[in-house]
Each structure stands twice: as C-alpha cells, then as structure tokens.
Protein backbone atom coordinates (compact mmCIF):
# COMPACT_ATOMS: atom_id res chain seq x y z
CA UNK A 1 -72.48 24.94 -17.13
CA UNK A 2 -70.72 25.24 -20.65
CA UNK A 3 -67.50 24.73 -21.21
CA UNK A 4 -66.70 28.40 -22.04
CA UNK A 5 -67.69 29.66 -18.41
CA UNK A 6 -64.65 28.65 -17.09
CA UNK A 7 -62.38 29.85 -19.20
CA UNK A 8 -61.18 33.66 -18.51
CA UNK A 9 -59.39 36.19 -20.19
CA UNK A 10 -56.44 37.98 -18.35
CA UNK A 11 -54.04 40.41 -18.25
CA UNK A 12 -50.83 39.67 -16.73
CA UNK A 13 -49.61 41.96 -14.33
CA UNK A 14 -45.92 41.74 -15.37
CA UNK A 15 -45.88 41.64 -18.66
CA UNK A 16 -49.25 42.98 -20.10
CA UNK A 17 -50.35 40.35 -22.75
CA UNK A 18 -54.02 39.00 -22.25
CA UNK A 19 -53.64 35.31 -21.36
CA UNK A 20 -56.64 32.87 -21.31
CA UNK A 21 -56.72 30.64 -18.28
CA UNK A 22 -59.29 27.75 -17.15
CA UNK A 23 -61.05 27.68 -13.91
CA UNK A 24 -62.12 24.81 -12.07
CA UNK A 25 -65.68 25.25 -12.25
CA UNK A 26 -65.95 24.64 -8.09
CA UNK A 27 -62.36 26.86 -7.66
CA UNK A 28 -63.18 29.55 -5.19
CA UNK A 29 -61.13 32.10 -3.08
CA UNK A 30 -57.64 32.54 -3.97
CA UNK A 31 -54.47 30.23 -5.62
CA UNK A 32 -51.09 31.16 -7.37
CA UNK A 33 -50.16 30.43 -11.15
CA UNK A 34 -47.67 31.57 -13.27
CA UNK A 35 -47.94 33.23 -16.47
CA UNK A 36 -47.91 31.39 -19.53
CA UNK A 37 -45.73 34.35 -21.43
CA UNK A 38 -43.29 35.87 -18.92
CA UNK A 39 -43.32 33.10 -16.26
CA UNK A 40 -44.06 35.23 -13.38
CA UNK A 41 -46.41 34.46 -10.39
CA UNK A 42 -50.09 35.54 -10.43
CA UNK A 43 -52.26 35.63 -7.31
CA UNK A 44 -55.40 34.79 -8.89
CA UNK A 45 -58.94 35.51 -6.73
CA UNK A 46 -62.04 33.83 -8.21
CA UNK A 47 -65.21 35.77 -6.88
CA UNK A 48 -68.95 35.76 -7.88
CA UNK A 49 -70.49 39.11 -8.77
CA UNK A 50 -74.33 39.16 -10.19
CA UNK A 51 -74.55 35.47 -10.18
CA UNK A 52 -71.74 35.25 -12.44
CA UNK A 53 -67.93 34.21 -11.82
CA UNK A 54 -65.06 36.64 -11.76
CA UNK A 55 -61.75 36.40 -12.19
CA UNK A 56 -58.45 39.31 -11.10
CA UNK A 57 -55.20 38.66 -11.16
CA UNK A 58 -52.30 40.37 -9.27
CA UNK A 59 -49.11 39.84 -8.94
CA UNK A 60 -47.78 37.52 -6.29
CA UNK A 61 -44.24 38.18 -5.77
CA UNK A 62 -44.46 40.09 -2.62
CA UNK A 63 -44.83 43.44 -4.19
CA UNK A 64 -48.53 43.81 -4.20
C-alpha cells in the first residue's frame, strides 16, 4: 500500500481550513483528534467504500 493512501485531506468542522491527516493503514471504525489549526475535537470515522478507504470528520464536542 503506498505511502500516500493513508494520508487524507479534511475539512475541519469548526474552523473550515482543509487539514491533511495520516491514517493508520489497519485504523478502522471511529477515534477522536483535534485539529491541527483551531484545536478543536474531531470525531473521525474511517470506512471503506468501493474497495477504497474513506475518511469524515465531525465534530466531537457533544453538538453533533
């Protein structure tokens, strides 16, 4: 698997800039992380679709 397949481009929730995060390649299901900008929490869900991983975040702060 290249390198590039785990990393994912994002929008954050909060504060609207695109981050890019990294992905464990065996991550699956749901975890938390915080937003490298604006510091807020992300509920991130990594999901295959077509063979191919996915990545949404939302926000995690008990507002969603």
């Amino acid at each position: 698997m290249d390198a590039f397949d785990d990393q994912f481009v994002v929008t954050c929730p909060y504060c609207g800039e695109e981050v890019e995060i990294y992905v464990e390649p065996d991550v699956r299901g749901t975890y938390v992380q915080d937003c490298e900008v604006c510091c807020n929490p992300w509920r991130v869900r990594v999901h295959r679709s077509g063979g191919e991983r996915q990545v949404d975040v939302v926000r995690a702060d008990g507002s969603e």
